[in-house]
C-alpha atoms as a PDB file:
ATOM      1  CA  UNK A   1       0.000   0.000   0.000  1.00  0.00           C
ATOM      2  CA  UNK A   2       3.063   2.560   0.647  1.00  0.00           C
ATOM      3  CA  UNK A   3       4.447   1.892  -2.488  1.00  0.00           C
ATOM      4  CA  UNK A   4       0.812   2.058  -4.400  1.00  0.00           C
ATOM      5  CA  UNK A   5       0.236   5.906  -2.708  1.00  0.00           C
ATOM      6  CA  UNK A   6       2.940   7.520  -4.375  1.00  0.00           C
ATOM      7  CA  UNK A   7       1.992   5.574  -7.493  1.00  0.00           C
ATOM      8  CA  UNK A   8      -1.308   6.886  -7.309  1.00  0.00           C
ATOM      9  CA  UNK A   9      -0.814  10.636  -6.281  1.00  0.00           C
ATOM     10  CA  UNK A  10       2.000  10.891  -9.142  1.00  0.00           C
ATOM     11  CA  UNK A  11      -0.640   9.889 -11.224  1.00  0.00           C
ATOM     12  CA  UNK A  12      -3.245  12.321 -10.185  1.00  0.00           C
ATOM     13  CA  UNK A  13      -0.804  15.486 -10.411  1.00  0.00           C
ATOM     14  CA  UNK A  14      -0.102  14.255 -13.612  1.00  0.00           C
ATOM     15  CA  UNK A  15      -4.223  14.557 -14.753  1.00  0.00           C
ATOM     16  CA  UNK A  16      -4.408  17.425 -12.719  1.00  0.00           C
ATOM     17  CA  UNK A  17      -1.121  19.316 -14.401  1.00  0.00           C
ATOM     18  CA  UNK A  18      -2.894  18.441 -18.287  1.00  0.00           C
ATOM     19  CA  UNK A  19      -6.219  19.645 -17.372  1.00  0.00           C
ATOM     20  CA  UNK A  20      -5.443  22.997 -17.619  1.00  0.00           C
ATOM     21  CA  UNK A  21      -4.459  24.972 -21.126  1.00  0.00           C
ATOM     22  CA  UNK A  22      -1.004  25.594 -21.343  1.00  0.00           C
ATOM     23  CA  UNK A  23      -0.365  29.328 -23.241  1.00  0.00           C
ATOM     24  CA  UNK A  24       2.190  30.503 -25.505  1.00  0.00           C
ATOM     25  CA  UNK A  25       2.851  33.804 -26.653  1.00  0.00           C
ATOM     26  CA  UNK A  26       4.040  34.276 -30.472  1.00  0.00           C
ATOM     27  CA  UNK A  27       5.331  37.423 -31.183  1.00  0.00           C
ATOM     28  CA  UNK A  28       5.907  37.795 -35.222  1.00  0.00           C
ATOM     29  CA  UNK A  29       7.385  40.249 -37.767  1.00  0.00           C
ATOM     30  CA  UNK A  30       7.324  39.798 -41.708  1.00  0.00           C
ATOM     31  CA  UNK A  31       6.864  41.777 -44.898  1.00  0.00           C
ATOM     32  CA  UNK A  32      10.154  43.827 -43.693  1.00  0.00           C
ATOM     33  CA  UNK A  33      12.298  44.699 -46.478  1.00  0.00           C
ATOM     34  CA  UNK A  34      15.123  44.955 -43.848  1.00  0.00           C
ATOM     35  CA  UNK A  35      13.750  48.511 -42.789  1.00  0.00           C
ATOM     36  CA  UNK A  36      16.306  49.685 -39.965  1.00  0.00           C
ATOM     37  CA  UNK A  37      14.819  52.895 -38.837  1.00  0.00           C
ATOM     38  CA  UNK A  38      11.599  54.180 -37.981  1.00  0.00           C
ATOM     39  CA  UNK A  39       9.283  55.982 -40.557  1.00  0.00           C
ATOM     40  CA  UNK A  40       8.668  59.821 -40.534  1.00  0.00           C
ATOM     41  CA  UNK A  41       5.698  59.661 -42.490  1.00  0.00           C
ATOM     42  CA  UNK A  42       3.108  61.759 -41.162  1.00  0.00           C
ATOM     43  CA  UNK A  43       0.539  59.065 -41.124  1.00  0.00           C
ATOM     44  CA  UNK A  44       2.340  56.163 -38.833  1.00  0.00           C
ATOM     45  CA  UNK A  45       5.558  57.568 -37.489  1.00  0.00           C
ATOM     46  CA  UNK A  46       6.800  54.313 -36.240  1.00  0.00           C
ATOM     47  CA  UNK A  47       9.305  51.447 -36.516  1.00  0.00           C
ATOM     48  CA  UNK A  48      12.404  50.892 -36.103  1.00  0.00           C
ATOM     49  CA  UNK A  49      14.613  47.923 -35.424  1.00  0.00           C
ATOM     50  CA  UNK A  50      15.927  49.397 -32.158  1.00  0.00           C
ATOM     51  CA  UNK A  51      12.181  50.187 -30.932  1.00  0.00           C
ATOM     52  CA  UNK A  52      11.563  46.085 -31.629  1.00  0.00           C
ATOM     53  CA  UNK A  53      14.613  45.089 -29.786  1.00  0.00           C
ATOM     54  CA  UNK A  54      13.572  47.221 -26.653  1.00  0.00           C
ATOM     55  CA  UNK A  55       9.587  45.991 -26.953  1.00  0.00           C
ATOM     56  CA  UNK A  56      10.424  42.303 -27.552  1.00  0.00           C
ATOM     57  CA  UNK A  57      12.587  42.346 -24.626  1.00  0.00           C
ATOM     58  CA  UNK A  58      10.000  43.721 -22.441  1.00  0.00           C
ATOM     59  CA  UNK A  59       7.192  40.843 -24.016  1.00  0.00           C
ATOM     60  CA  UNK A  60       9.931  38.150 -23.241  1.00  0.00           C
ATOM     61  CA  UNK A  61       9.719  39.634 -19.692  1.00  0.00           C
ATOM     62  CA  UNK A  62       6.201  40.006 -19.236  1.00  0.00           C
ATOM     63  CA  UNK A  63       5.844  35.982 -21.092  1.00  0.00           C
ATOM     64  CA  UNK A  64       8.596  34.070 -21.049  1.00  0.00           C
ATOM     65  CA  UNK A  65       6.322  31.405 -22.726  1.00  0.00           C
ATOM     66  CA  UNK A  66       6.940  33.407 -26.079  1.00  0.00           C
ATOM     67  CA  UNK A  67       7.988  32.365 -29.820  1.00  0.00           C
ATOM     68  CA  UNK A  68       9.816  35.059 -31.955  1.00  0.00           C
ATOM     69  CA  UNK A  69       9.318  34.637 -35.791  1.00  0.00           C
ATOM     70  CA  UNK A  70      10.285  36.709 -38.675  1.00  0.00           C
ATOM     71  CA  UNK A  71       7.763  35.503 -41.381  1.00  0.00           C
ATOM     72  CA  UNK A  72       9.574  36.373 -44.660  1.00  0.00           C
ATOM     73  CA  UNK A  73       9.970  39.010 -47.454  1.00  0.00           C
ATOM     74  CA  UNK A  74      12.589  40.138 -44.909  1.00  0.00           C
ATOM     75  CA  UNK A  75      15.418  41.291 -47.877  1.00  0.00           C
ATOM     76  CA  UNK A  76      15.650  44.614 -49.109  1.00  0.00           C
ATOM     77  CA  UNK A  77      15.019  45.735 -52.599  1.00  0.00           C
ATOM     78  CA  UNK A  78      11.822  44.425 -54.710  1.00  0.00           C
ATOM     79  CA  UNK A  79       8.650  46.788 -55.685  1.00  0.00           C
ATOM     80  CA  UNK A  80       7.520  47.113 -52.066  1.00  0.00           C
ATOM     81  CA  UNK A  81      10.868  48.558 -50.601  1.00  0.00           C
ATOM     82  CA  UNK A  82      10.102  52.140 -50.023  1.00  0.00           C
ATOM     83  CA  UNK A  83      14.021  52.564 -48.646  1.00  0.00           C
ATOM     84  CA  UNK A  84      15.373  50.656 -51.777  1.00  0.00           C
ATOM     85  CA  UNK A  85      19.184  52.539 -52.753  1.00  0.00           C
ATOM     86  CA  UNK A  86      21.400  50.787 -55.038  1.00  0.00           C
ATOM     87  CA  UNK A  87      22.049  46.868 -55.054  1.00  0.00           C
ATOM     88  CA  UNK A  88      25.516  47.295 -53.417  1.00  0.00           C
ATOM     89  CA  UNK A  89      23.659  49.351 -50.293  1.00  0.00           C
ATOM     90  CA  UNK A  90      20.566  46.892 -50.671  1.00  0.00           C
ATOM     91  CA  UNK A  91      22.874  43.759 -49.795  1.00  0.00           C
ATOM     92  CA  UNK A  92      25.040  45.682 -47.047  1.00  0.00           C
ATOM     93  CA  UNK A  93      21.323  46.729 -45.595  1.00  0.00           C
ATOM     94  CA  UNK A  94      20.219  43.136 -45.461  1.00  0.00           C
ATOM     95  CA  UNK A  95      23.384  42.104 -44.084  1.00  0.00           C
ATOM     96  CA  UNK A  96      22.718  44.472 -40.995  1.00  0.00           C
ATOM     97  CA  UNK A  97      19.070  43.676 -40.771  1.00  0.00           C
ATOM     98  CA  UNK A  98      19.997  40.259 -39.991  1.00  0.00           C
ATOM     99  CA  UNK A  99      22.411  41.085 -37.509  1.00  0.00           C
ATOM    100  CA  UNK A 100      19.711  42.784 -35.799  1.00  0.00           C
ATOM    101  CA  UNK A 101      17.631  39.773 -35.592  1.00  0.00           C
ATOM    102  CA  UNK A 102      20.183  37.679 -34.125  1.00  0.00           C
ATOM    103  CA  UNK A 103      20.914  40.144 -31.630  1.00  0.00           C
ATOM    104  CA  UNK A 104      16.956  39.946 -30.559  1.00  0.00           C
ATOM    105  CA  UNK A 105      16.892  35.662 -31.027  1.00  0.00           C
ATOM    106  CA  UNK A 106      14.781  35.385 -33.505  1.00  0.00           C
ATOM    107  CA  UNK A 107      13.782  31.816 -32.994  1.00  0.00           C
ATOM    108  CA  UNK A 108      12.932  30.571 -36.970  1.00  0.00           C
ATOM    109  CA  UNK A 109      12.808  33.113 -40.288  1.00  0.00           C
ATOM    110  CA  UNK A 110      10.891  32.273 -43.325  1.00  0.00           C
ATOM    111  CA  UNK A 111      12.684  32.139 -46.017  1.00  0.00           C
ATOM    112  CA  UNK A 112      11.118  33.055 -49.160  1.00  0.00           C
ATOM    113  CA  UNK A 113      11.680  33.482 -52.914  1.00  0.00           C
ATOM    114  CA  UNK A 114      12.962  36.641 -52.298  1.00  0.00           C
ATOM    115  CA  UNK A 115      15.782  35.324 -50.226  1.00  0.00           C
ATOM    116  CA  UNK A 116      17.894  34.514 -53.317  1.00  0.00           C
ATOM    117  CA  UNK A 117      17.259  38.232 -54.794  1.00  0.00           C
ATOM    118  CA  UNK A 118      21.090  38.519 -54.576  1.00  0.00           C
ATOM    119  CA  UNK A 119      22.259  34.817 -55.438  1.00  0.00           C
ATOM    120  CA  UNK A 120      22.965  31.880 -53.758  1.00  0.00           C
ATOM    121  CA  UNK A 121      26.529  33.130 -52.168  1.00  0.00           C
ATOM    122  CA  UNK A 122      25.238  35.855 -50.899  1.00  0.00           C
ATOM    123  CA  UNK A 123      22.493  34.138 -48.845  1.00  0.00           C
ATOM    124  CA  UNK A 124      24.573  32.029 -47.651  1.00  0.00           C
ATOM    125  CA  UNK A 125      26.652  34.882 -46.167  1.00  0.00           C
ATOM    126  CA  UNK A 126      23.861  35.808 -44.215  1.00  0.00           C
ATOM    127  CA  UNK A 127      23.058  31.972 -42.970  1.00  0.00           C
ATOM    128  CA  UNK A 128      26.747  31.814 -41.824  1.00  0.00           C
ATOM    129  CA  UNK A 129      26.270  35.649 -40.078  1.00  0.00           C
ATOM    130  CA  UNK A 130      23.574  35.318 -38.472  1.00  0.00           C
ATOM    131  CA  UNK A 131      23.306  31.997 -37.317  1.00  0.00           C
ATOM    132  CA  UNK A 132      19.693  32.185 -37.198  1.00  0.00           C
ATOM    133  CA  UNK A 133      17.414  29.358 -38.367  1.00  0.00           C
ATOM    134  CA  UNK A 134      16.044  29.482 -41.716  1.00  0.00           C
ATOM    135  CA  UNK A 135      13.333  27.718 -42.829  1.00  0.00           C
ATOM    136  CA  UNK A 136      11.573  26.733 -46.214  1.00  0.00           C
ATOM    137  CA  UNK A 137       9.680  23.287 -46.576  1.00  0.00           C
ATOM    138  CA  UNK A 138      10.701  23.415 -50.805  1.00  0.00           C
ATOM    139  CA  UNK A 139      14.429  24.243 -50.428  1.00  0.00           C
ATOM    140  CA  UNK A 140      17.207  22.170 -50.664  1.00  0.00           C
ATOM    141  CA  UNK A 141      18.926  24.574 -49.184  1.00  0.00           C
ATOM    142  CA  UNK A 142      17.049  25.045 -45.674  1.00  0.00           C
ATOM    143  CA  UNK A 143      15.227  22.762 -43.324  1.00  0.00           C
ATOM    144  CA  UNK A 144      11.615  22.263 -44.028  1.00  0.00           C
ATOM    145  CA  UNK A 145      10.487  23.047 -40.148  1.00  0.00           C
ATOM    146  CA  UNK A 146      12.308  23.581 -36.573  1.00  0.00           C
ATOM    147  CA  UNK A 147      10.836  21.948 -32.991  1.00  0.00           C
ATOM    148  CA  UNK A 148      10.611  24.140 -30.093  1.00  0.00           C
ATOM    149  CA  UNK A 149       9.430  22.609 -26.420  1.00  0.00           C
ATOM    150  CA  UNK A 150       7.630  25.483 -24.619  1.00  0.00           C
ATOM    151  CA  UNK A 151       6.023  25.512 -21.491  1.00  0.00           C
ATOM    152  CA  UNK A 152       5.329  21.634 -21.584  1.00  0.00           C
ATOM    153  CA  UNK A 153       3.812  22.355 -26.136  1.00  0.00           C
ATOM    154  CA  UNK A 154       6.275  20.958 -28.473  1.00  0.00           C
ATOM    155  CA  UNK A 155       5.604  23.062 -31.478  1.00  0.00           C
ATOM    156  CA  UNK A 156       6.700  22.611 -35.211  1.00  0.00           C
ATOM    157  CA  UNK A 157       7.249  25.644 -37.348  1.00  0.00           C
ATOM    158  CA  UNK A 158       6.950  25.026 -41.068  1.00  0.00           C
ATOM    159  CA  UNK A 159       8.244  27.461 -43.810  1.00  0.00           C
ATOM    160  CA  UNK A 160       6.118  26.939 -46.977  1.00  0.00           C
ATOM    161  CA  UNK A 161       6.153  28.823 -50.323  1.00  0.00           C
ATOM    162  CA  UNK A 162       4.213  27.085 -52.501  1.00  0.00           C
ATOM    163  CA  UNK A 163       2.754  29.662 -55.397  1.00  0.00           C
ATOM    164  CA  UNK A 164       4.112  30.179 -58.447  1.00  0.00           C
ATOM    165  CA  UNK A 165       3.298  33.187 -60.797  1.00  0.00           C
ATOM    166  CA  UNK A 166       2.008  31.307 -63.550  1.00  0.00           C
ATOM    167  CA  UNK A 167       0.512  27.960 -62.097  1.00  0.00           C
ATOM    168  CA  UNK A 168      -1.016  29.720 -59.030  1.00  0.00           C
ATOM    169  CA  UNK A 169      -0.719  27.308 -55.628  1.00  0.00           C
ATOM    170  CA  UNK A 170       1.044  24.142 -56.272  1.00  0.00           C
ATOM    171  CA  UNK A 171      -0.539  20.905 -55.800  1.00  0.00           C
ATOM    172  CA  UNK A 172       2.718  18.510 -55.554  1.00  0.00           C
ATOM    173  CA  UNK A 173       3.559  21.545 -52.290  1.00  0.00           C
ATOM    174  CA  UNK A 174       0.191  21.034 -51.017  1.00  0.00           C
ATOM    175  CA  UNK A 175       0.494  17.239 -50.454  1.00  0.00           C
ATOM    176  CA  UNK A 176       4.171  17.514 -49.385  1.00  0.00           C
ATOM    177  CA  UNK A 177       3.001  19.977 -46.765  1.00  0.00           C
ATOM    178  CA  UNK A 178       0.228  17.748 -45.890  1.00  0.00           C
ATOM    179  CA  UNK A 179       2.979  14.862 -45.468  1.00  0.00           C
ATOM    180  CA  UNK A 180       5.054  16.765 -42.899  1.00  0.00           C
ATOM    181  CA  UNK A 181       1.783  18.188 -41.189  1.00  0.00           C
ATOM    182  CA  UNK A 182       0.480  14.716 -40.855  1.00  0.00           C
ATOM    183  CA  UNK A 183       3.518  12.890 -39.817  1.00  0.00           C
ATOM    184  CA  UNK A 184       4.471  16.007 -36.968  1.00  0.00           C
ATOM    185  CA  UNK A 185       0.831  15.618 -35.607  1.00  0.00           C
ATOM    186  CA  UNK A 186       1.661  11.135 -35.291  1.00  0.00           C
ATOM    187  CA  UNK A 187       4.650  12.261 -33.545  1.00  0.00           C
ATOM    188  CA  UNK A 188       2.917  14.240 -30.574  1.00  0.00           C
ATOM    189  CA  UNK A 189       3.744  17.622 -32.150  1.00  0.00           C
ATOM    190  CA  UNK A 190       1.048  19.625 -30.234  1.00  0.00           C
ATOM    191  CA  UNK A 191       0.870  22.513 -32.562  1.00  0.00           C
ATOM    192  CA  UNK A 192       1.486  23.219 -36.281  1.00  0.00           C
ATOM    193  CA  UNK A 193       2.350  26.557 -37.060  1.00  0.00           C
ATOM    194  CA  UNK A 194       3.012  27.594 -41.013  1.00  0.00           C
ATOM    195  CA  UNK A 195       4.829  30.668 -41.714  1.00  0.00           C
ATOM    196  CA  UNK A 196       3.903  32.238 -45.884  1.00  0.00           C
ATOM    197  CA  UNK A 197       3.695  34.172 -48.198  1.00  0.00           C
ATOM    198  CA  UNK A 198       0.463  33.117 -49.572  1.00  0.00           C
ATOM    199  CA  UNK A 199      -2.256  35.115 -50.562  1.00  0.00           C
ATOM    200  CA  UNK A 200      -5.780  34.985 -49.353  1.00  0.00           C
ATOM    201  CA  UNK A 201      -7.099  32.656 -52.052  1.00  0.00           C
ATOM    202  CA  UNK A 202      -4.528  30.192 -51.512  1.00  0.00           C
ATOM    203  CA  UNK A 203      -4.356  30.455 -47.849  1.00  0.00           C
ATOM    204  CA  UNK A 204      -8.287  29.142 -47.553  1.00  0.00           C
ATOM    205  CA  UNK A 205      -7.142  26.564 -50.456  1.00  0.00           C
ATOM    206  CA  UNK A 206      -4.388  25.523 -47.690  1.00  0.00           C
ATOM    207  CA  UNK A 207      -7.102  24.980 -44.940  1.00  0.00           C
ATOM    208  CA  UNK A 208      -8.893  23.152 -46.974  1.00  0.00           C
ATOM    209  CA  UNK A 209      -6.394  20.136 -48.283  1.00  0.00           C
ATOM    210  CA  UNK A 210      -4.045  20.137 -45.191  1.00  0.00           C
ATOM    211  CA  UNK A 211      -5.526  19.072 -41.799  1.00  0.00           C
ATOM    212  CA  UNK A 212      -3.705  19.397 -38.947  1.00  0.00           C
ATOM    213  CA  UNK A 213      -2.508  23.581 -39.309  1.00  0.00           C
ATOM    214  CA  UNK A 214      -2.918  25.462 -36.287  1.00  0.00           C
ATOM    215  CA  UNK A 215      -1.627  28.224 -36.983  1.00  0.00           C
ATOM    216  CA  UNK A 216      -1.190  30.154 -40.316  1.00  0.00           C
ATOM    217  CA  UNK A 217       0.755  33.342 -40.404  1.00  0.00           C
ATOM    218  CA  UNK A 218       1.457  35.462 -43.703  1.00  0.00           C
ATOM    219  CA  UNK A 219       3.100  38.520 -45.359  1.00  0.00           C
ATOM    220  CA  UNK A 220       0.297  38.840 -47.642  1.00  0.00           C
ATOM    221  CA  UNK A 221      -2.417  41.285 -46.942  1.00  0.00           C
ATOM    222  CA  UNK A 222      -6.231  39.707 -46.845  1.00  0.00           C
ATOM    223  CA  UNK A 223      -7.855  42.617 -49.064  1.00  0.00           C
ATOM    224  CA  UNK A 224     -11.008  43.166 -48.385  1.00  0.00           C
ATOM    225  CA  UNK A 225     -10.563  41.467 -44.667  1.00  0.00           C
ATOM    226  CA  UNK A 226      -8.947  44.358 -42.703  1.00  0.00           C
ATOM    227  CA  UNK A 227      -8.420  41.683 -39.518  1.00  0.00           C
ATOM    228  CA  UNK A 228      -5.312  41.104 -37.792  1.00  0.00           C
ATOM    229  CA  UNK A 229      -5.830  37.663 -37.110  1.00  0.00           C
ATOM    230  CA  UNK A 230      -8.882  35.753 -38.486  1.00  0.00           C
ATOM    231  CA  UNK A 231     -10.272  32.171 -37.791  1.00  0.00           C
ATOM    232  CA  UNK A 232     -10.900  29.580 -40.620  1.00  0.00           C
ATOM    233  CA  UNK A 233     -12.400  26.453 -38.951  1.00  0.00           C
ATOM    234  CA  UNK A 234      -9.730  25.243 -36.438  1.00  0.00           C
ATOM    235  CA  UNK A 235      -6.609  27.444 -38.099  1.00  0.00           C
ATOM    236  CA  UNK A 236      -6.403  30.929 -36.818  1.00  0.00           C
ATOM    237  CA  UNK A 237      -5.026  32.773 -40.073  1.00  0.00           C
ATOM    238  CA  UNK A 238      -2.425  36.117 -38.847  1.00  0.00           C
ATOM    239  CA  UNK A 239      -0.994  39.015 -40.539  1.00  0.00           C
ATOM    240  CA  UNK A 240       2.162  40.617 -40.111  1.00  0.00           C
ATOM    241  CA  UNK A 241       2.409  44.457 -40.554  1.00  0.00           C
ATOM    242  CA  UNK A 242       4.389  45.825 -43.481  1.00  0.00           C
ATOM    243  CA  UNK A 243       7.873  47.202 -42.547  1.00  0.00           C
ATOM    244  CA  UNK A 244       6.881  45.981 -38.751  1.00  0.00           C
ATOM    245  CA  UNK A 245       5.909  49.532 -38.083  1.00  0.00           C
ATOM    246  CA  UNK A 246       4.026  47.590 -35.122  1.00  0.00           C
ATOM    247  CA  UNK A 247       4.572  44.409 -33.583  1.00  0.00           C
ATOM    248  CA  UNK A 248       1.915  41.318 -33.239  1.00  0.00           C
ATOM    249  CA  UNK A 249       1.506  39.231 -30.196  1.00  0.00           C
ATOM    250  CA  UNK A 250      -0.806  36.627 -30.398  1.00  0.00           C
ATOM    251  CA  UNK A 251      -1.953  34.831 -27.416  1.00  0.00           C
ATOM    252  CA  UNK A 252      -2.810  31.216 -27.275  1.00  0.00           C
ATOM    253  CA  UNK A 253      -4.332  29.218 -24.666  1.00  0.00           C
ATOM    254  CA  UNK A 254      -4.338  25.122 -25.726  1.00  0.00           C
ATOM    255  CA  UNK A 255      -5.577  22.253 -24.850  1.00  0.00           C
ATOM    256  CA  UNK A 256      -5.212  18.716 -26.020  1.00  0.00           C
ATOM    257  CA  UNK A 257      -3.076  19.855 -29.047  1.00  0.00           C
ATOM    258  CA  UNK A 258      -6.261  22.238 -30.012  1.00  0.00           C
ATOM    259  CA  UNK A 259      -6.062  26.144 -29.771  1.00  0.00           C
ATOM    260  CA  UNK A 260      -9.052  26.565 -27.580  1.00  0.00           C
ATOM    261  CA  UNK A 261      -8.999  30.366 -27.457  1.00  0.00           C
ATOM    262  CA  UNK A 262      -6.820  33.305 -28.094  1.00  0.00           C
ATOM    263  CA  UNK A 263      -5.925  37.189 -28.201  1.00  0.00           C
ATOM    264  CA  UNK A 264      -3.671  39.339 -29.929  1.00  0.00           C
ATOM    265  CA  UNK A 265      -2.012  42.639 -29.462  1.00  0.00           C
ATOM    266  CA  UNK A 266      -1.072  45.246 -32.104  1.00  0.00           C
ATOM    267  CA  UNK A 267       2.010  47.065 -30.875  1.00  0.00           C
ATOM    268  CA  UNK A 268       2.723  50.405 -32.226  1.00  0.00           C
ATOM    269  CA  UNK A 269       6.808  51.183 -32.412  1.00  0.00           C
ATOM    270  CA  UNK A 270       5.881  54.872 -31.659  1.00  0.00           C
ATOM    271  CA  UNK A 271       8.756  57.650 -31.007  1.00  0.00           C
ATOM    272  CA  UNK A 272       7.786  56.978 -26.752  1.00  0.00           C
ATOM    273  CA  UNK A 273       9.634  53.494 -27.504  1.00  0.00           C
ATOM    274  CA  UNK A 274      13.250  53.549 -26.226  1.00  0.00           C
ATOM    275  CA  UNK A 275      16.222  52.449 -28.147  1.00  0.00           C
ATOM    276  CA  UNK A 276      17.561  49.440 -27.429  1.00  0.00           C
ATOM    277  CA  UNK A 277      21.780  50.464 -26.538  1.00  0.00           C
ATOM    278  CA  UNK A 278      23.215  47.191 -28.386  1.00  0.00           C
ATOM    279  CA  UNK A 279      20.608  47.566 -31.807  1.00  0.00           C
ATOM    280  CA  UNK A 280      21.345  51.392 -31.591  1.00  0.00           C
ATOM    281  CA  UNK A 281      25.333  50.970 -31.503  1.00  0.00           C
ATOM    282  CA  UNK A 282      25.248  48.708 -34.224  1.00  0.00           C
ATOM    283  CA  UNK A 283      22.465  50.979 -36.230  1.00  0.00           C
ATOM    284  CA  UNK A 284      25.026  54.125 -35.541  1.00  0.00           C
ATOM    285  CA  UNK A 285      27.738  52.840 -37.720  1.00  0.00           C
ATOM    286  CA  UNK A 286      25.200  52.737 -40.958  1.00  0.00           C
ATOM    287  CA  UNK A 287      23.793  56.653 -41.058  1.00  0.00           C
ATOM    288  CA  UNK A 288      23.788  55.883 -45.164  1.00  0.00           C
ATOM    289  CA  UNK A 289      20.512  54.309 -44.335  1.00  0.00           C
ATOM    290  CA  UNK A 290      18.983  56.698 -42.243  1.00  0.00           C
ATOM    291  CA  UNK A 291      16.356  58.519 -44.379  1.00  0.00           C
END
């Protein structure tokens, strides 16, 4: 009987531990063009990667439970880079954005099509810099998804870019994604998170053929759905904010490997936002990209 008790009340902490939700906090950038400092546009004066490196530290503080993503179109130069110079000051911009998101431990990046903008050397300077994971479930040159344990959730995060210009959303990336989804979820994965660039259309298409997503965040704006984060069945769909002008938190509470509710912040970088010391030294060397 001595020997059963302990049994028994191990046991019982152990239902008593999983019946409540365990909560994560992911805190996500994306659709950056490796924007350094703040905009002094009249309309949203804000941004700034030495503003995000002071507010992430103080969300790490508040949550230690967090995940910090950078969900692609993170290079400069391309159509929607407002601070786009020449290539030569394009690539040495990049080069410092990146350095700025190891410094704040970025915990996966996306990387997209527009990763090899500058070639395949190049990008691999920035992989060797940085040492920051990069992620892309159709490269050869990245791994498809990283594992994180947090607060007792082991959580896969999948990079997928699956469109293509001319054939629209790939079916042979649809069923590949829906291998890995399927065979994280048989290995007690507890919650699927895909980062994208995907548009609307093609995110819904997603929900639709893939079981087994949690979590769906993308670059791409919804158009005529103005939401920050949006639910589709069980996959809550997110949206970063162009040139991360504002940070997004997005609060999770799950249960039994199912998001059973959540909230999310918008966080304006505004001017009353501190600069971090260690971003700002490194930011001071570079006033060719002040502007």
């Amino acid at each position: 009987m001595k020997k059963i008790l302990p049994l028994l009340l191990s046991v019982c902490l152990f239902a008593f531990n999983n019946a409540f939700a365990s909560q994560l906090s992911i805190i996500y950038t994306g659709e950056t063009y490796a924007t350094l400092f703040p905009c002094h546009c009249p309309a949203e004066p804000a941004g700034g990667v030495s503003r995000r490196a002071t507010k992430i530290n103080q969300l790490r503080k508040e949550n230690p439970n967090s995940l910090l993503l950078e969900v692609g179109n993170s290079f400069a130069g391309g159509s929607r880079d407002y601070n786009k110079q020449a290539e030569e000051l394009d690539k040495q911009r990049t080069k410092v954005y990146f350095k700025c998101l190891s410094l704040m431990g970025y915990d996966a990046v996306m990387a997209d099509e527009g990763f090899l903008r500058y070639g395949k050397d190049f990008l691999r300077e920035i992989v060797q810099e940085s040492g920051l994971e990069f992620i892309n479930l159709s490269s050869l040159i990245f791994k498809s998804h990283i594992i994180k344990e947090i607060n007792g959730l082991k959580i896969a995060v999948i990079g997928f870019e699956g469109y293509n210009e001319q054939f629209g959303l790939s079916k042979d990336r649809i069923d590949e994604l829906k291998r890995l989804t399927d065979k994280l979820k048989k290995e007690n994965i507890n919650l699927v998170i895909v980062l994208t660039d995907q548009n609307e259309q093609d995110i819904y298409e997603l929900t639709k053929n893939v079981e087994g997503i949690d979590c769906i965040i993308s670059t791409v704006n919804y158009g005529t759905n103005q939401k920050q984060v949006i639910t589709v069945g069980q996959t809550l769909l997110a949206l970063s904010y162009w040139q991360a002008r504002r940070l997004t938190r997005l609060n999770l509470n799950v249960e039994d490997g199912r998001i059973k509710s959540y909230s999310f912040e918008e966080i304006k970088l505004t001017p009353d936002v501190p600069d971090d010391p260690e971003v700002a030294a490194l930011l001071a060397k570079y006033p060719e990209f002040k502007r």
